[in-house]
PDB file of N, CA and C in Angstrom:
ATOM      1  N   UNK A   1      -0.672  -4.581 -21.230  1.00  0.00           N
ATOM      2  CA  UNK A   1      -1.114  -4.349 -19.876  1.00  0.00           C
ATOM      3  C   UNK A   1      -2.592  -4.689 -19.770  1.00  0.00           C
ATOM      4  N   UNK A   2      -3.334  -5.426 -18.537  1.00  0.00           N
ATOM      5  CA  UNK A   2      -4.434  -6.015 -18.517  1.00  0.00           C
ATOM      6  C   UNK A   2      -5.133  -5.054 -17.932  1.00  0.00           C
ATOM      7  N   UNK A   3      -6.377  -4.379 -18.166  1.00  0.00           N
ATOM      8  CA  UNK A   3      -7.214  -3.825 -17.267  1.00  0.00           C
ATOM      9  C   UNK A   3      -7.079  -3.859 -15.313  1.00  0.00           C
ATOM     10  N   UNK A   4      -7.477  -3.725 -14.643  1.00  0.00           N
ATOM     11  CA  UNK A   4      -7.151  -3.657 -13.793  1.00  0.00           C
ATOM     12  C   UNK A   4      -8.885  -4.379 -13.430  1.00  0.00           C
ATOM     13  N   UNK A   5      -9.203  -5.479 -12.309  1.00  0.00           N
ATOM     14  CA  UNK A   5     -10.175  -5.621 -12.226  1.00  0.00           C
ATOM     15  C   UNK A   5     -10.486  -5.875 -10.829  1.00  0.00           C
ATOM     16  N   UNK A   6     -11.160  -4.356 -10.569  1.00  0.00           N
ATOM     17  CA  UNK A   6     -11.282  -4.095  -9.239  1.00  0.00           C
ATOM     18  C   UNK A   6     -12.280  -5.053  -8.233  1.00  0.00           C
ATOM     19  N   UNK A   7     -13.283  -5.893  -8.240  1.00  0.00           N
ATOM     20  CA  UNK A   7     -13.602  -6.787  -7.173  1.00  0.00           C
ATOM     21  C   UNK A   7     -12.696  -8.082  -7.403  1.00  0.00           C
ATOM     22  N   UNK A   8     -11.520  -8.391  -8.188  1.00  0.00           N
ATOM     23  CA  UNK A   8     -11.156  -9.036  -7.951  1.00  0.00           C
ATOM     24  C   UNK A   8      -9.434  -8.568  -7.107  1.00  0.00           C
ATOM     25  N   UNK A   9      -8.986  -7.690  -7.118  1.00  0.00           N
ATOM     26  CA  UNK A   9      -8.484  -6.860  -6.389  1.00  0.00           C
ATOM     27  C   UNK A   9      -9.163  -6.421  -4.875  1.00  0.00           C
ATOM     28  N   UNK A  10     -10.146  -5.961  -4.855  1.00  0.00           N
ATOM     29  CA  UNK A  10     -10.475  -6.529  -2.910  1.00  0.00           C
ATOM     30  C   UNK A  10     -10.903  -7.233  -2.503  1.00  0.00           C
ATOM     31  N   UNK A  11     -11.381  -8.656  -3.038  1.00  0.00           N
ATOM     32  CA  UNK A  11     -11.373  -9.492  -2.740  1.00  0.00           C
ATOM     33  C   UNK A  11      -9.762 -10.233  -2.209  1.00  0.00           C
ATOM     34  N   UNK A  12      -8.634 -10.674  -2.985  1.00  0.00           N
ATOM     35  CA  UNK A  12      -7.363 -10.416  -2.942  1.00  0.00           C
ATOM     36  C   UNK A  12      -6.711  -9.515  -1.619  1.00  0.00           C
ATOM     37  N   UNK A  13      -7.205  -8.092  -1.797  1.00  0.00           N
ATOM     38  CA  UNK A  13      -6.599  -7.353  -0.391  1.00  0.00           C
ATOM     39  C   UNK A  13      -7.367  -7.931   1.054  1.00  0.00           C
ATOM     40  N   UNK A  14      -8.215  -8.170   1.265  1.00  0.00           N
ATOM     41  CA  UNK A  14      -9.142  -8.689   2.301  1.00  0.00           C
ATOM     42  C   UNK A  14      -8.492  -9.898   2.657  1.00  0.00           C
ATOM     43  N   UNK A  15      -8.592 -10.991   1.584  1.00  0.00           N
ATOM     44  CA  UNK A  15      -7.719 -12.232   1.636  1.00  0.00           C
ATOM     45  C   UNK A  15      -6.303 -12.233   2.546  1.00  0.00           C
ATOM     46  N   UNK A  16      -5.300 -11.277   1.900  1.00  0.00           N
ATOM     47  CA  UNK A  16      -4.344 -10.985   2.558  1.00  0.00           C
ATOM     48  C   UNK A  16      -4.028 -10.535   3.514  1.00  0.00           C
ATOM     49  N   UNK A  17      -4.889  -9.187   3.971  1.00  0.00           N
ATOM     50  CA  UNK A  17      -5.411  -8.765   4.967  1.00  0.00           C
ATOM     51  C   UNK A  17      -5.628  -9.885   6.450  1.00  0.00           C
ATOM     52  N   UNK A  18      -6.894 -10.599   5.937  1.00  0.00           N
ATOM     53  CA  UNK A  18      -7.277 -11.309   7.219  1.00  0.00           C
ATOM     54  C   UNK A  18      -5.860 -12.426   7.320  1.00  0.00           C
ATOM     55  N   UNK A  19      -5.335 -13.643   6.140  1.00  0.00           N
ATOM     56  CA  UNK A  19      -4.135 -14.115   6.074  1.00  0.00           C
ATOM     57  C   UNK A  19      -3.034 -13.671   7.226  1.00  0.00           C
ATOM     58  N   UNK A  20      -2.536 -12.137   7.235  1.00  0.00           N
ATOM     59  CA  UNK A  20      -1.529 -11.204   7.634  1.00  0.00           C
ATOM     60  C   UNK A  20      -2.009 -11.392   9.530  1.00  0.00           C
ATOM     61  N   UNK A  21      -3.306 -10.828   9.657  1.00  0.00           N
ATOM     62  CA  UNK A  21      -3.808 -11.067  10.943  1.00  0.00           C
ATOM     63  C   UNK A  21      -3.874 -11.960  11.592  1.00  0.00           C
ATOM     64  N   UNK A  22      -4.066 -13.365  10.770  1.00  0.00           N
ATOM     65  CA  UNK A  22      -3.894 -14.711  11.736  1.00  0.00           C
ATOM     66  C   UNK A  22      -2.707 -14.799  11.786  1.00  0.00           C
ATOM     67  N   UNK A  23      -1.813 -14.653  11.010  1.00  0.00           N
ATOM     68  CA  UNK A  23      -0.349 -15.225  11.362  1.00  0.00           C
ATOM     69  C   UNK A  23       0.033 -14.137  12.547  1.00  0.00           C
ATOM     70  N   UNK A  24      -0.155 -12.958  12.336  1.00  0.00           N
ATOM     71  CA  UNK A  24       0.383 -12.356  13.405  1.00  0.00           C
ATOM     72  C   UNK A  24      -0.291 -12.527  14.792  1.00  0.00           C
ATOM     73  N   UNK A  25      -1.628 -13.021  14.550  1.00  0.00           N
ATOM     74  CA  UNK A  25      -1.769 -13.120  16.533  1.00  0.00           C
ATOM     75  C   UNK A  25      -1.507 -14.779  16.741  1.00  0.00           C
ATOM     76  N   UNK A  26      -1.565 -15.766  15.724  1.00  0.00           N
ATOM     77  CA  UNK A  26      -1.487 -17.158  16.224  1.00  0.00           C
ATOM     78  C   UNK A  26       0.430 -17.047  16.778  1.00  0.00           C
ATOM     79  N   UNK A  27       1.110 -15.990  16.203  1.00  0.00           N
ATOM     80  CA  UNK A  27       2.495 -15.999  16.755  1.00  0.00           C
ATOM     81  C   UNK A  27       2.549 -16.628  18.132  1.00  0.00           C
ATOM     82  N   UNK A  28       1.983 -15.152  18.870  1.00  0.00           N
ATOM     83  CA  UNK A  28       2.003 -15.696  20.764  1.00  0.00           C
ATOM     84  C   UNK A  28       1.264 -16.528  21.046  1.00  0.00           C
ATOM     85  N   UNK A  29       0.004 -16.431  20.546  1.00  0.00           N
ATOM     86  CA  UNK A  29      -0.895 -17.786  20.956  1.00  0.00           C
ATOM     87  C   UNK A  29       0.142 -19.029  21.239  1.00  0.00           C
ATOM     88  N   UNK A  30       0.689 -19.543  19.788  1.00  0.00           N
ATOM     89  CA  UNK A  30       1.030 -21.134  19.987  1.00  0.00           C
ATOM     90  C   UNK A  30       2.316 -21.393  20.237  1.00  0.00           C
ATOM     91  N   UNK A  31       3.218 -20.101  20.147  1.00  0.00           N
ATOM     92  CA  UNK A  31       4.554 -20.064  20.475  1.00  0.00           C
ATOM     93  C   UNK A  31       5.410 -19.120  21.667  1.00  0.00           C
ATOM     94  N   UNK A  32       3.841 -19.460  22.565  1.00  0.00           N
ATOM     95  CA  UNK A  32       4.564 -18.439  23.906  1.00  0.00           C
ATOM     96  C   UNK A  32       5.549 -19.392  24.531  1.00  0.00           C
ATOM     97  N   UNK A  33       5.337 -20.701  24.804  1.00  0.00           N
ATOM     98  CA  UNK A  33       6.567 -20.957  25.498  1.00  0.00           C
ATOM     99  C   UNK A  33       7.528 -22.231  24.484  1.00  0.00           C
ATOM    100  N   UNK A  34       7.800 -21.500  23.209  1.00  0.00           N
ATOM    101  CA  UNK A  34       8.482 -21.784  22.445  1.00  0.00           C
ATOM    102  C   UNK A  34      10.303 -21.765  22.683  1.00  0.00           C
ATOM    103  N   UNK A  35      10.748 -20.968  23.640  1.00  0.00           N
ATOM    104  CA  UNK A  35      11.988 -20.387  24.018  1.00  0.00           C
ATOM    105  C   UNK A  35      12.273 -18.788  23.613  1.00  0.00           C
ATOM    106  N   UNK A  36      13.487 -18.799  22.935  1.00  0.00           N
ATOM    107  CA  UNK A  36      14.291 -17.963  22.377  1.00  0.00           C
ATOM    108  C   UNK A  36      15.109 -17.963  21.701  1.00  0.00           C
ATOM    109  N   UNK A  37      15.354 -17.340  20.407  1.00  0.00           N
ATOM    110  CA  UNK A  37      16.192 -17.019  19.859  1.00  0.00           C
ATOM    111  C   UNK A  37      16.762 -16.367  19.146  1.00  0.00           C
ATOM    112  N   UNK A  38      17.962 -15.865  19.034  1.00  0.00           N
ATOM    113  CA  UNK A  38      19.363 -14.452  19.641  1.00  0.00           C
ATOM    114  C   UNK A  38      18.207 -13.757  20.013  1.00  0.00           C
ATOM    115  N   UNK A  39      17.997 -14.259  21.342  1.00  0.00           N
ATOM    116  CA  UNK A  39      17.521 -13.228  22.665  1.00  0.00           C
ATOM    117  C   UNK A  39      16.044 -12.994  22.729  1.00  0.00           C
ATOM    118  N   UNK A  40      15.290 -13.154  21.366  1.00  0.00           N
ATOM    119  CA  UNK A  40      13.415 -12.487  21.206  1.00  0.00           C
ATOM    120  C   UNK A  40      13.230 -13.790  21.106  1.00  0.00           C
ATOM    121  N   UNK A  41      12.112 -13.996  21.709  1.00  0.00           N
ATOM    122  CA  UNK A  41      11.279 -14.975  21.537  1.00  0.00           C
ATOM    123  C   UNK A  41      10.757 -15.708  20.221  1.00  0.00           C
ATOM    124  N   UNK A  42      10.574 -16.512  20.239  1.00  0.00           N
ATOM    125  CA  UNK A  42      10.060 -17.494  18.858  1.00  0.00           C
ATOM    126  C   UNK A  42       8.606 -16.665  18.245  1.00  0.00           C
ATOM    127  N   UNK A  43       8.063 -16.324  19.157  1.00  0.00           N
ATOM    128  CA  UNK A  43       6.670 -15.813  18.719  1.00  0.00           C
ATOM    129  C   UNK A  43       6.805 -14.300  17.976  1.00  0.00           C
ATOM    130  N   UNK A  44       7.668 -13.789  18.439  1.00  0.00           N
ATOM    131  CA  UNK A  44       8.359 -12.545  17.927  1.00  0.00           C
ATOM    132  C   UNK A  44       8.551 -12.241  16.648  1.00  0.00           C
ATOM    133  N   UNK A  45       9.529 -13.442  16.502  1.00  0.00           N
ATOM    134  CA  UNK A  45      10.263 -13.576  14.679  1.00  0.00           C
ATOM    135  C   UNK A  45       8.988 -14.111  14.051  1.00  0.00           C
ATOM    136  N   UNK A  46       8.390 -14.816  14.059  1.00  0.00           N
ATOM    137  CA  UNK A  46       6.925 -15.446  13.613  1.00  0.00           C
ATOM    138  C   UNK A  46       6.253 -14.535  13.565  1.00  0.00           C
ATOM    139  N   UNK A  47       5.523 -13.762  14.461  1.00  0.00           N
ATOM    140  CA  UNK A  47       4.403 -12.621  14.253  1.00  0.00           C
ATOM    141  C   UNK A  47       4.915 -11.715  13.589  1.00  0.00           C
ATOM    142  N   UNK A  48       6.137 -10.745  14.453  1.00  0.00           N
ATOM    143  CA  UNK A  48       6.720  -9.173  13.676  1.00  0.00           C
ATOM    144  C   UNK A  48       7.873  -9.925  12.749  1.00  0.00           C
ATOM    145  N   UNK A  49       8.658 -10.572  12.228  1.00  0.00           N
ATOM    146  CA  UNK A  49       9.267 -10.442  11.335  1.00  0.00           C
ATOM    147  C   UNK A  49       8.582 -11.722   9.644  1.00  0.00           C
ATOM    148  N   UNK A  50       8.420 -13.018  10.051  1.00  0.00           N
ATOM    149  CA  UNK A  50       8.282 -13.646   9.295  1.00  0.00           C
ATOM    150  C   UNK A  50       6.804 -13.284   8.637  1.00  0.00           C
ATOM    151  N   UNK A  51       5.782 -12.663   9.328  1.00  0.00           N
ATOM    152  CA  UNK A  51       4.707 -12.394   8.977  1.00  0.00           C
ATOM    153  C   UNK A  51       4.307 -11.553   7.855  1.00  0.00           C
ATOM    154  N   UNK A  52       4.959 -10.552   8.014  1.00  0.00           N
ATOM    155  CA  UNK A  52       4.912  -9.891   7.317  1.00  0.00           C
ATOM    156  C   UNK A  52       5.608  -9.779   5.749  1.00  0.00           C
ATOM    157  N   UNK A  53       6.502 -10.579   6.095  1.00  0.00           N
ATOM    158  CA  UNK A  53       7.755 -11.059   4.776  1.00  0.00           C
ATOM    159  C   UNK A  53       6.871 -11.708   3.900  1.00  0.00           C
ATOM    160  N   UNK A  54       6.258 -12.764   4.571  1.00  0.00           N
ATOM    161  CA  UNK A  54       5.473 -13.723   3.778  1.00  0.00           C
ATOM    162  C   UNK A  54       4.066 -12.854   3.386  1.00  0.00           C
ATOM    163  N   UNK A  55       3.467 -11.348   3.834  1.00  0.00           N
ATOM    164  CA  UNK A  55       2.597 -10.599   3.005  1.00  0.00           C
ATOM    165  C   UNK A  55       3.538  -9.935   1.793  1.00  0.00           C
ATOM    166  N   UNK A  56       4.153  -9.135   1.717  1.00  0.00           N
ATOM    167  CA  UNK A  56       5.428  -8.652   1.085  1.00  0.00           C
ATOM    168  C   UNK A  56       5.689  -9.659  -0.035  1.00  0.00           C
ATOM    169  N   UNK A  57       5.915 -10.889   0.164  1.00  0.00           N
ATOM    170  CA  UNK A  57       6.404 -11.823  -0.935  1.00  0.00           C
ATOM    171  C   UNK A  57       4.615 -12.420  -1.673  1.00  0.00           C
ATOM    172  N   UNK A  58       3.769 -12.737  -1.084  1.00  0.00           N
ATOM    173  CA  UNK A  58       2.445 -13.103  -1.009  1.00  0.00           C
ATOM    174  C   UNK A  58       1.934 -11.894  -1.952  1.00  0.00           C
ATOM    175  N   UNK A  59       1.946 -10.477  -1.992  1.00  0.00           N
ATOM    176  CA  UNK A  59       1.376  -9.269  -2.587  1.00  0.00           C
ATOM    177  C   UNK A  59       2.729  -9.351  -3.826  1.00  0.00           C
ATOM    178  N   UNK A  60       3.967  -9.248  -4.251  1.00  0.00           N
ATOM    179  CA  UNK A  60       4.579  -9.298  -5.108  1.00  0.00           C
ATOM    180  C   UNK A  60       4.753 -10.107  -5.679  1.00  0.00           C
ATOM    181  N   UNK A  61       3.905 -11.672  -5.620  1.00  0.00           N
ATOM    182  CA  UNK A  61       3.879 -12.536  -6.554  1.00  0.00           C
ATOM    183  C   UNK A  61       2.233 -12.424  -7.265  1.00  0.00           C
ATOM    184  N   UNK A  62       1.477 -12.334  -5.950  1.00  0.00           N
ATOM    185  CA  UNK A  62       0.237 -11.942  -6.841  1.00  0.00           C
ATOM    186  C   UNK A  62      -0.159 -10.501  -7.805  1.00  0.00           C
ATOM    187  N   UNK A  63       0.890  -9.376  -7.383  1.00  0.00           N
ATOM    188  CA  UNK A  63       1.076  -8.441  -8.439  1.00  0.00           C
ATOM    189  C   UNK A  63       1.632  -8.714  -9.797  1.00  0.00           C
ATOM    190  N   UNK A  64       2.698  -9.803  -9.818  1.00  0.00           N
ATOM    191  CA  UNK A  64       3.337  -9.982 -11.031  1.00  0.00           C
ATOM    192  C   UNK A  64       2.519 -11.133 -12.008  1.00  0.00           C
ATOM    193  N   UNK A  65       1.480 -11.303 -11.539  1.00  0.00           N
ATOM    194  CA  UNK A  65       0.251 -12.269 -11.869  1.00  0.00           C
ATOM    195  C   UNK A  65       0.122 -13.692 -11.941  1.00  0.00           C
ATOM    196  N   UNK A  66       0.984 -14.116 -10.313  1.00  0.00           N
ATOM    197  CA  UNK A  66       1.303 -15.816 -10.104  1.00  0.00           C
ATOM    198  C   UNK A  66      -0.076 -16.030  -9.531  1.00  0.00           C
ATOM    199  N   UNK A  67      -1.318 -15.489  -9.524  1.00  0.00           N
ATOM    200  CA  UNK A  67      -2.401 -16.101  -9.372  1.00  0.00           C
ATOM    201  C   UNK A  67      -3.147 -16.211 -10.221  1.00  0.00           C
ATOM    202  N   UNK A  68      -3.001 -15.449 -11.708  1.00  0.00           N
ATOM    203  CA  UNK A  68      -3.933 -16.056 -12.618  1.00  0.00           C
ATOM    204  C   UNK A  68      -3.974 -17.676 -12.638  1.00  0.00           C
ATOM    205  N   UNK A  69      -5.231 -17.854 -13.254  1.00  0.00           N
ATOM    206  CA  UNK A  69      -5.295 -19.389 -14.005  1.00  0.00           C
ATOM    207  C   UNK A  69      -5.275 -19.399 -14.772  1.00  0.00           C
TER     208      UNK A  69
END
């Protein structure tokens, strides 16, 4: 087990952090009149669902240490 090395750890959370925030407001921004689909809007699944998946998968690959070099 590796030490734990904390400014490189919030540096990392911040990263993800701000990452998480653009995807979720560029959702409506660029996909307001995207349509629909089954019924929610395009900007919808993009901001509240895909956004967050891709922090979720983004934080459990860089936990299992797919960002060392």
């Amino acid at each position: 087990m590796q030490p734990i090395n904390a400014n490189s750890l919030a540096k990392g959370a911040v990263a993800l952090t701000l990452f998480y925030f653009v995807a979720w407001l560029l959702g409506p921004l660029l996909l307001a009149e995207a349509g629909l689909w089954f019924g929610l809007p395009i900007w919808f699944w993009c901001s509240c669902i895909l956004a967050p998946l891709l922090l979720c998968l983004l934080v459990w690959w860089w936990l299992r240490g797919g960002a060392r070099g």
